[in-house]
N, C-alpha and C. Protein backbone atom coordinates (compact mmCIF):
# COMPACT_ATOMS: atom_id res chain seq x y z
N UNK A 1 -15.05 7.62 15.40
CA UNK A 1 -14.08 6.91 16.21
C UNK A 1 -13.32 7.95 17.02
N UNK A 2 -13.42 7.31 18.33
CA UNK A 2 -12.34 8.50 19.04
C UNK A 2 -11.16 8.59 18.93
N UNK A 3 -10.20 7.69 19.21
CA UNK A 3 -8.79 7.84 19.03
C UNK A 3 -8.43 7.16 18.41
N UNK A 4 -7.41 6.55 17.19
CA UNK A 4 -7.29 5.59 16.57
C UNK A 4 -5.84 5.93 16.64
N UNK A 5 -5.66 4.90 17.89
CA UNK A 5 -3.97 4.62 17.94
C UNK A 5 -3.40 3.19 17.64
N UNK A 6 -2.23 2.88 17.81
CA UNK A 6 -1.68 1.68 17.18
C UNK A 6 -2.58 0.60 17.77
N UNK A 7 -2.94 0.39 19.14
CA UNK A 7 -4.20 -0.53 19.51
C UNK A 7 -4.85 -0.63 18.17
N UNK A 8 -5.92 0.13 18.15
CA UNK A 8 -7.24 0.14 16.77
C UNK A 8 -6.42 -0.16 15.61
N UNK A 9 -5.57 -0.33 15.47
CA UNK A 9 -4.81 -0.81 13.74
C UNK A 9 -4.98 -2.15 13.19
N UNK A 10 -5.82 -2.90 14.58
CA UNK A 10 -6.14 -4.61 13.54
C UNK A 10 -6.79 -4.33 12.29
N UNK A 11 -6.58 -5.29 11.56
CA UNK A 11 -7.11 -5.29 10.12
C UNK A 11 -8.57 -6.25 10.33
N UNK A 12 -9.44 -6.14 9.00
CA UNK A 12 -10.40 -6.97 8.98
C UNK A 12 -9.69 -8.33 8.90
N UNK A 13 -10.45 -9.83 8.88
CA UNK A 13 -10.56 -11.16 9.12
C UNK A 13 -9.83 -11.36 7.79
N UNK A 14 -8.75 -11.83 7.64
CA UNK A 14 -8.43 -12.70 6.64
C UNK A 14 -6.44 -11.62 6.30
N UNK A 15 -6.81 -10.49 6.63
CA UNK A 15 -5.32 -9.74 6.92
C UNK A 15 -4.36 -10.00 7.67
N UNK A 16 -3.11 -10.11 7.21
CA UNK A 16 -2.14 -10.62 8.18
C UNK A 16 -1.11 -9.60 8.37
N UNK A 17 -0.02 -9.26 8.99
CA UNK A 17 1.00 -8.06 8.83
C UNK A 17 2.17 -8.83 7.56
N UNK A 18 2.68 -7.48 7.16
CA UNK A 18 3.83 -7.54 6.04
C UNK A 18 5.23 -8.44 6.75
N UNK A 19 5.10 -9.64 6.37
CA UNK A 19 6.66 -10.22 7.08
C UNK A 19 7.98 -9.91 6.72
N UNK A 20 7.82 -9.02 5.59
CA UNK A 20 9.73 -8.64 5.36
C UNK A 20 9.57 -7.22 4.51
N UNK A 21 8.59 -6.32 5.88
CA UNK A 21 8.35 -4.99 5.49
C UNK A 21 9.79 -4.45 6.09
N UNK A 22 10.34 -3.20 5.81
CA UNK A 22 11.58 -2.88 6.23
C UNK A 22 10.93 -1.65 7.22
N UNK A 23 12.13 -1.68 8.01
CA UNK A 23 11.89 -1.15 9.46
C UNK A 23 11.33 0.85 8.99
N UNK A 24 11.28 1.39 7.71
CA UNK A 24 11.08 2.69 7.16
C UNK A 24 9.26 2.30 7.03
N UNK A 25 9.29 0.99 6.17
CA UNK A 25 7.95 0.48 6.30
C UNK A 25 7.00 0.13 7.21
N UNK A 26 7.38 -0.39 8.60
CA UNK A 26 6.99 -0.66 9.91
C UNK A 26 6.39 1.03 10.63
N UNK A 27 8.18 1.64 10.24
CA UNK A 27 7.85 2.90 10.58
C UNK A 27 6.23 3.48 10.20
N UNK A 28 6.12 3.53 9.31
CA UNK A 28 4.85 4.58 8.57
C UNK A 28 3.32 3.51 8.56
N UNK A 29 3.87 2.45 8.89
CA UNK A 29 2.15 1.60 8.96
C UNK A 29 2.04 1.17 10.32
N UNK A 30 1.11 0.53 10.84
CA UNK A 30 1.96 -1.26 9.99
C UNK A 30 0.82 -1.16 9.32
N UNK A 31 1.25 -2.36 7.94
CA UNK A 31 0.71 -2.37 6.57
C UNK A 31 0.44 -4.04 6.65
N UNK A 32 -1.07 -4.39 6.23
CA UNK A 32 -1.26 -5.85 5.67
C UNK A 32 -1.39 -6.08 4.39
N UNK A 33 -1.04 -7.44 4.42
CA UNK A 33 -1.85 -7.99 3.03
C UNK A 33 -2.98 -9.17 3.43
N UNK A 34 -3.52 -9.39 2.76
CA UNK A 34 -4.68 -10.44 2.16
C UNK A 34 -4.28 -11.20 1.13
N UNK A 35 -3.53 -12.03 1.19
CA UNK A 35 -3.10 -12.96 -0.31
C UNK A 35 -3.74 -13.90 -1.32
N UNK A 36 -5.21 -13.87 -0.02
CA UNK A 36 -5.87 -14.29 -1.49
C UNK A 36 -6.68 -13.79 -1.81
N UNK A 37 -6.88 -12.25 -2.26
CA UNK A 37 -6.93 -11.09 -3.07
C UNK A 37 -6.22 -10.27 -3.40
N UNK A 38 -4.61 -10.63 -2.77
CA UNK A 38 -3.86 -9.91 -3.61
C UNK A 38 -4.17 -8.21 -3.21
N UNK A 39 -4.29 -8.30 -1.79
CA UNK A 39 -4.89 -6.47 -1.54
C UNK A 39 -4.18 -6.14 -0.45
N UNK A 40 -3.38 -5.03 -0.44
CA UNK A 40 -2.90 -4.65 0.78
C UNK A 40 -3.73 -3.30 1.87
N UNK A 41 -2.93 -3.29 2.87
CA UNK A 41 -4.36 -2.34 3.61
C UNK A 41 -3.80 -1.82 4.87
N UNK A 42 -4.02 -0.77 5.11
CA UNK A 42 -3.87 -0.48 6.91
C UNK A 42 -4.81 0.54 7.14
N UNK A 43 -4.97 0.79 8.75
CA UNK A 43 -5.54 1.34 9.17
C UNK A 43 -5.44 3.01 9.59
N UNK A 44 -5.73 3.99 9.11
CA UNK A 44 -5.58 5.44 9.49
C UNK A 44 -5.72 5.52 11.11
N UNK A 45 -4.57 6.08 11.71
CA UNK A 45 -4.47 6.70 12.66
C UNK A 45 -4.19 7.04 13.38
N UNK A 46 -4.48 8.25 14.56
CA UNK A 46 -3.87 9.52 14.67
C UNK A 46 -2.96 9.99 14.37
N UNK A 47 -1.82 9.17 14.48
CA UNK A 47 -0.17 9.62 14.09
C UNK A 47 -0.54 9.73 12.23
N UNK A 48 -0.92 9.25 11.89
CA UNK A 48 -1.08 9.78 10.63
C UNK A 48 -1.70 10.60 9.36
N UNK A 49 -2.11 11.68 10.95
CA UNK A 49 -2.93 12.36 10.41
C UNK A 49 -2.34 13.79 10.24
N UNK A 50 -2.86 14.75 9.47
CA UNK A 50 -1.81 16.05 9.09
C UNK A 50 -2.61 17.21 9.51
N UNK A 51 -2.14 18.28 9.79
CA UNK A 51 -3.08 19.71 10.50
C UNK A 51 -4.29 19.60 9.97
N UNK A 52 -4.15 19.56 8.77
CA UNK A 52 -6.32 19.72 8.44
C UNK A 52 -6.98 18.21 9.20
N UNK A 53 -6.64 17.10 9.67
CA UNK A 53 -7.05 16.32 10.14
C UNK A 53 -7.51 15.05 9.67
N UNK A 54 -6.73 14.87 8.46
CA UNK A 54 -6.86 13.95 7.23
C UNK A 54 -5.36 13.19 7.27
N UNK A 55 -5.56 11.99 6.70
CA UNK A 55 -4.27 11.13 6.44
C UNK A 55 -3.35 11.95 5.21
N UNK A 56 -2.48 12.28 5.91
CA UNK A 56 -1.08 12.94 5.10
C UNK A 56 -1.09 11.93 4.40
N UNK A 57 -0.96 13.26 2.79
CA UNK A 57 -0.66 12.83 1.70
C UNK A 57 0.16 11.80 1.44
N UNK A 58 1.61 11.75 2.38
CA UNK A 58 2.85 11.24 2.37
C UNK A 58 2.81 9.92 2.99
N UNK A 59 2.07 9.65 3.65
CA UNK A 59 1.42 8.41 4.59
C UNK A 59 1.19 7.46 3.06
N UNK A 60 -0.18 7.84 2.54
CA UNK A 60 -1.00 7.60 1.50
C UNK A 60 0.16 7.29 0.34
N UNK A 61 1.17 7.98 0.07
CA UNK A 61 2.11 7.68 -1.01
C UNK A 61 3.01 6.43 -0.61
N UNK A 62 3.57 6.39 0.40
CA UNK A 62 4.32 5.03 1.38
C UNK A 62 3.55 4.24 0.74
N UNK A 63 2.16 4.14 1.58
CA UNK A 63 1.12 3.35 1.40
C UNK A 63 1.25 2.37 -0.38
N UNK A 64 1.19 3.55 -0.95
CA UNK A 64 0.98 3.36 -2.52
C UNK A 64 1.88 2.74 -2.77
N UNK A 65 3.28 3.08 -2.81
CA UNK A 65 4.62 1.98 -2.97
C UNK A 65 4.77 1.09 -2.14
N UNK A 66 3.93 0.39 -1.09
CA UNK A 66 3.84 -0.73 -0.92
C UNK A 66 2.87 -1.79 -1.86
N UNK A 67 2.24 -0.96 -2.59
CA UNK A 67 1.49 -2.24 -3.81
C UNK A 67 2.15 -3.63 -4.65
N UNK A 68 3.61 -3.02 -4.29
CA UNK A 68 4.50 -4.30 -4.87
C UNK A 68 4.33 -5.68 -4.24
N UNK A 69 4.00 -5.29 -2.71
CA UNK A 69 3.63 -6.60 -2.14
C UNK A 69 2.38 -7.54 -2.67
N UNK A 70 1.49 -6.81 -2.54
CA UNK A 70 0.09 -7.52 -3.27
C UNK A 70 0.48 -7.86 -4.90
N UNK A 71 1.20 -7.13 -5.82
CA UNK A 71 1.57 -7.50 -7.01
C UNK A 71 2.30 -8.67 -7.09
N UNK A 72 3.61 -8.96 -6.01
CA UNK A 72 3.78 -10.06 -5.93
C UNK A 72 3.06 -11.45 -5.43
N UNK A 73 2.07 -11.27 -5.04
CA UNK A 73 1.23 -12.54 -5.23
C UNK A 73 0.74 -13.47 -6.32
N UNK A 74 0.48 -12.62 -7.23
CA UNK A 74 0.28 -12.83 -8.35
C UNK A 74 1.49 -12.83 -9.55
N UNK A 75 1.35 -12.07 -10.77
CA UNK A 75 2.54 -13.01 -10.96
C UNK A 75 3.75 -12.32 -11.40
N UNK A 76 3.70 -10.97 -10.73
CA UNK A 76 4.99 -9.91 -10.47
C UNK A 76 6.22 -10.79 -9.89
N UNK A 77 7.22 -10.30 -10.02
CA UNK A 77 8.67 -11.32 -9.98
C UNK A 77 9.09 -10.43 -8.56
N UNK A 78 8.51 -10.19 -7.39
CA UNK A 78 8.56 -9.74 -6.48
C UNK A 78 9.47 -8.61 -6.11
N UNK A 79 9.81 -8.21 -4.97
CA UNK A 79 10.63 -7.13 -4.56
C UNK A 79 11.30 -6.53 -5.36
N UNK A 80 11.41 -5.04 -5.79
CA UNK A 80 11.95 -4.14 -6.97
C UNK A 80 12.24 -3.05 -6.56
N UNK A 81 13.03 -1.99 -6.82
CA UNK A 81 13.30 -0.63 -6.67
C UNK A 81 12.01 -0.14 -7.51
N UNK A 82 11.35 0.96 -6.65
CA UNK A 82 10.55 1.84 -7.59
C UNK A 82 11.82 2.67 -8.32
N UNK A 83 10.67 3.00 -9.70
CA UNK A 83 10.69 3.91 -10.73
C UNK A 83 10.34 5.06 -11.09
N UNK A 84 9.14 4.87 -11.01
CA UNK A 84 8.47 6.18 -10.79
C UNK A 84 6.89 5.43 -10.01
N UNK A 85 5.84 6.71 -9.53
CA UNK A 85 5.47 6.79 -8.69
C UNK A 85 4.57 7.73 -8.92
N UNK A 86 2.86 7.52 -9.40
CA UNK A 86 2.23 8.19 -9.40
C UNK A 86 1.36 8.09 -8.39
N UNK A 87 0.27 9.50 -7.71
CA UNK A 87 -0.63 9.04 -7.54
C UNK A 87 -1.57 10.37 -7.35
N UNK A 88 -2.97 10.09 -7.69
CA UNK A 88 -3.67 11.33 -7.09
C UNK A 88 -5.04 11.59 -6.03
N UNK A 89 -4.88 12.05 -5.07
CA UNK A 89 -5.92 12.04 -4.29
C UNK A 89 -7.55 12.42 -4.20
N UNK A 90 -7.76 11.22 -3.98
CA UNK A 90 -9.68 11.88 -5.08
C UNK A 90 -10.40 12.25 -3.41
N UNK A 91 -10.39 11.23 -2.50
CA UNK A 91 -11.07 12.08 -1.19
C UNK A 91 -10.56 11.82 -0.09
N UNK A 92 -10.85 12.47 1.32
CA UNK A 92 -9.81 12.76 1.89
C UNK A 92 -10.37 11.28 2.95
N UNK A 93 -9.19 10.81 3.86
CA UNK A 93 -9.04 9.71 4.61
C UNK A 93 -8.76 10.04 6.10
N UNK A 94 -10.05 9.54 6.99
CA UNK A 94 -10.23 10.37 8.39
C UNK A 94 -9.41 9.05 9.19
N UNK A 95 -9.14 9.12 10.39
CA UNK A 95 -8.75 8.45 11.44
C UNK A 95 -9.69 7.55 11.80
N UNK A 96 -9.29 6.62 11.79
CA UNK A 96 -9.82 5.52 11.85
C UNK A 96 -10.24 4.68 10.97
N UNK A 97 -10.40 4.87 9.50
CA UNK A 97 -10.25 4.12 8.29
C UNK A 97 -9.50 3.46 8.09
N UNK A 98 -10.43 2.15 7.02
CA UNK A 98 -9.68 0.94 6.70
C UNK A 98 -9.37 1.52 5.43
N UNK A 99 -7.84 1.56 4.24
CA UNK A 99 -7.71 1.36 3.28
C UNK A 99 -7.33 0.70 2.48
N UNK A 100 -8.24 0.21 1.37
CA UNK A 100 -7.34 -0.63 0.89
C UNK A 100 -6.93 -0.52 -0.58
N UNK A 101 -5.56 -1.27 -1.04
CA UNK A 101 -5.46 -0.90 -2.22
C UNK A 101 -5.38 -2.06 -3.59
N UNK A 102 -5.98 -2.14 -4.44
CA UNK A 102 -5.99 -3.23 -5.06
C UNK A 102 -5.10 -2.90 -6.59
N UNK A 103 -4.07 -2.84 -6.29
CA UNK A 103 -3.19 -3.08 -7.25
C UNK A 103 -2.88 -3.87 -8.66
N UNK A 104 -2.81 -3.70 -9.77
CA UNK A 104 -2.89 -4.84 -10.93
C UNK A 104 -1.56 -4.73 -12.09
N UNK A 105 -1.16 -5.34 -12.80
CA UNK A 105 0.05 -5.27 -13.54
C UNK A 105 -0.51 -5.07 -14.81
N UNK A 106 -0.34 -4.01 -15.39
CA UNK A 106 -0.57 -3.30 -16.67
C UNK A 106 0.31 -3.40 -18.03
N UNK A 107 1.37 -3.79 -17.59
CA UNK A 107 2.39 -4.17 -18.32
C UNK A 107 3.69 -4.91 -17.67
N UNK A 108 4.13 -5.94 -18.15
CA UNK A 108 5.12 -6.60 -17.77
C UNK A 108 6.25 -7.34 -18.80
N UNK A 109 7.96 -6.39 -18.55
CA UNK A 109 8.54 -7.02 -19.37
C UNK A 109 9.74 -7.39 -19.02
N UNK A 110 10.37 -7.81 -19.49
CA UNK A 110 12.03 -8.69 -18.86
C UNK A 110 12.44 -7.68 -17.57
N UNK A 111 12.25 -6.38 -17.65
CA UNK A 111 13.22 -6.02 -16.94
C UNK A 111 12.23 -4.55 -15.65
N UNK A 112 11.30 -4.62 -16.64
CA UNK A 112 10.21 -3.33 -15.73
C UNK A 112 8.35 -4.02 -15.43
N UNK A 113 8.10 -3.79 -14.86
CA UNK A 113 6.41 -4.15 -14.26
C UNK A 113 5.67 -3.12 -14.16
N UNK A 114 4.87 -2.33 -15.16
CA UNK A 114 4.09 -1.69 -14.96
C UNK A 114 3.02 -1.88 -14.34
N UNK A 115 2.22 -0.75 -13.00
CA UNK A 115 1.19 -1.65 -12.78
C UNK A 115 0.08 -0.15 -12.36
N UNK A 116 -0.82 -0.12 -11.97
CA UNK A 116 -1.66 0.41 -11.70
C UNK A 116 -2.89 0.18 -10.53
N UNK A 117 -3.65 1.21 -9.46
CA UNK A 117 -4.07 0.64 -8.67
C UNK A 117 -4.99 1.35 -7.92
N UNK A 118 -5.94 1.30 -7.33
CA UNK A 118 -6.65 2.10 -6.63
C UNK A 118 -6.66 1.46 -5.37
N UNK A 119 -7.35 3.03 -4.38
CA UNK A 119 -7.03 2.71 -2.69
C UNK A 119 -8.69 3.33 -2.25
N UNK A 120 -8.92 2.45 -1.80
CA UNK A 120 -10.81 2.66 -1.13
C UNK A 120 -10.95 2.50 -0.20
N UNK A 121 -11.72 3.14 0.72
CA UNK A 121 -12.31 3.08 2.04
C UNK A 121 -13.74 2.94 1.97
N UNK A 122 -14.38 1.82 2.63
CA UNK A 122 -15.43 1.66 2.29
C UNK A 122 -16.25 1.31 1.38
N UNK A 123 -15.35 0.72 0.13
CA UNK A 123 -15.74 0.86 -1.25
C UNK A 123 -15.42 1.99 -2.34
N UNK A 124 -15.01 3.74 -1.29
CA UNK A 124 -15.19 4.29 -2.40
C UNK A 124 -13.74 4.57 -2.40
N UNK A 125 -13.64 5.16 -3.72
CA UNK A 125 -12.41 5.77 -4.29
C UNK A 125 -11.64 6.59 -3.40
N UNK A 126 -10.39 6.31 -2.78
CA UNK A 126 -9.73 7.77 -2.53
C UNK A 126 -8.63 8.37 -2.67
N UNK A 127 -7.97 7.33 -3.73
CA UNK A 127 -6.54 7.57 -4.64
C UNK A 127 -6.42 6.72 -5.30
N UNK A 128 -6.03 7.05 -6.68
CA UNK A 128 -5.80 6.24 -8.00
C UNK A 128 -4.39 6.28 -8.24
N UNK A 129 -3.39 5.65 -8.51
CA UNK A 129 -2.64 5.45 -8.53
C UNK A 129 -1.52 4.64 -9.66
N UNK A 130 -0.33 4.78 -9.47
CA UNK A 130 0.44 3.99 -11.16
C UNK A 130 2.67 4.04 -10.24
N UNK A 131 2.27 3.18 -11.47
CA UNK A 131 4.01 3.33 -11.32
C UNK A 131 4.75 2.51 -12.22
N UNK A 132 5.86 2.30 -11.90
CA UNK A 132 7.03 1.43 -12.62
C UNK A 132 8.01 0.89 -11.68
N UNK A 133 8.04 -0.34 -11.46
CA UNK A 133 8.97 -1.08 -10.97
C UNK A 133 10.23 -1.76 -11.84
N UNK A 134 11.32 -1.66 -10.82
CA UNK A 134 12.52 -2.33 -11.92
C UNK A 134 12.65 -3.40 -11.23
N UNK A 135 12.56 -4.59 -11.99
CA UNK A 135 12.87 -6.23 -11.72
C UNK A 135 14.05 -6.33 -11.06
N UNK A 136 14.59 -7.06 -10.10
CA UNK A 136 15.83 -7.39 -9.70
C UNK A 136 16.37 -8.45 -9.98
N UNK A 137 17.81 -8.90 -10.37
CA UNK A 137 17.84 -10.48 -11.22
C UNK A 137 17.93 -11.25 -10.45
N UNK A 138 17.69 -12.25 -10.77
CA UNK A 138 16.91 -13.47 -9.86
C UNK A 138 17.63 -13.60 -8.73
N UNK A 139 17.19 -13.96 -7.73
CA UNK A 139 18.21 -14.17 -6.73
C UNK A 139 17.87 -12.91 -5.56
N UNK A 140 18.36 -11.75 -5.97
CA UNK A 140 17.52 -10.66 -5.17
C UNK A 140 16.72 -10.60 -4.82
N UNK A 141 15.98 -10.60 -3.72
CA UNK A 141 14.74 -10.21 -2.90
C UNK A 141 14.81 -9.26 -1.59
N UNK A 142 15.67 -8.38 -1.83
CA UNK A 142 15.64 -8.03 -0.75
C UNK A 142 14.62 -5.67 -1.76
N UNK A 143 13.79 -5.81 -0.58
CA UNK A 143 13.32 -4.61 -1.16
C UNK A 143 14.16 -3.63 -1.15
C-alpha cells in the first residue's frame, strides 16, 4: 500500500466508528467496533507509524485499552478506569493494516473485570494482551 492516510482508514463491512470515543481517543485512531463479534479494530496509518516504519508501540497500547468497548457488548458493566495494562508485541504492524482485537473477560467481580485479548492482522498474532478494569457505580458511564 502506498500511503495510508486518514482517507484509507475505512474498516471492513459490518464496522462502524466508536460513538462516545473521547476526543484523546479520536486523537490516536479512529477506532471501530463490530458488535456482533464483540471486536474492535482500526486501520494502521502513516501517522502511526514510528522511525523503523512499524505502528508505534504506543498507538498499539491506546489501541489495547480500548478493548473495554468490545467487552462491553457482552456482558462487562461498561465504561471503567483502567488498572493495569498489559501487553506484548509478538510481530510488527506495517501501514496499511487492518487490526483487530478480540478481547474476553477472564474474571469478573463486584467491583474489577478482568479480561484478556489478542490483536491480529490477517489472522495472525501481533499482540497479546491483559488488564484490569475498575467498575464504575451504576449510573457512571462516562470513560
Amino acid at each position: 500500500m502506498a500511503a495510508a492516510t486518514d482517507q484509507d482508514a475505512a474498516p471492513p463491512a459490518g464496522f462502524r466508528p466508536l460513538d462516545n470515543a473521547t476526543e484523546a481517543e479520536r486523537f490516536n485512531g479512529p477506532f471501530f467496533i463490530d458488535e456482533g463479534r464483540a471486536v474492535i479494530g482500526f486501520r494502521a496509518l502513516d501517522r502511526h507509524m514510528n522511525a523503523a516504519g512499524t505502528c508505534h508501540g504506543g498507538i498499539l497500547a491506546v489501541f489495547a485499552d480500548m478493548q473495554g468497548y468490545a467487552l462491553a457488548v457482552g456482558n462487562f458493566s461498561g465504561a471503567a478506569p483502567t488498572i493495569t495494562l498489559g501487553i506484548d508485541f509478538l510481530a510488527p504492524v506495517q501501514a496499511g493494516d487492518w487490526v483487530e482485537a478480540t478481547p474476553e473477560v477472564t474474571r469478573d467481580t463486584k467491583s474489577l473485570t478482568f479480561f484478556q485479548g489478542m490483536m491480529r492482522v490477517n489472522g495472525q498474532p501481533v499482540a497479546r494482551t491483559n488488564g484490569i478494569y475498575k467498575k464504575r457505580p451504576t449510573g457512571q458511564t462516562k470513560r
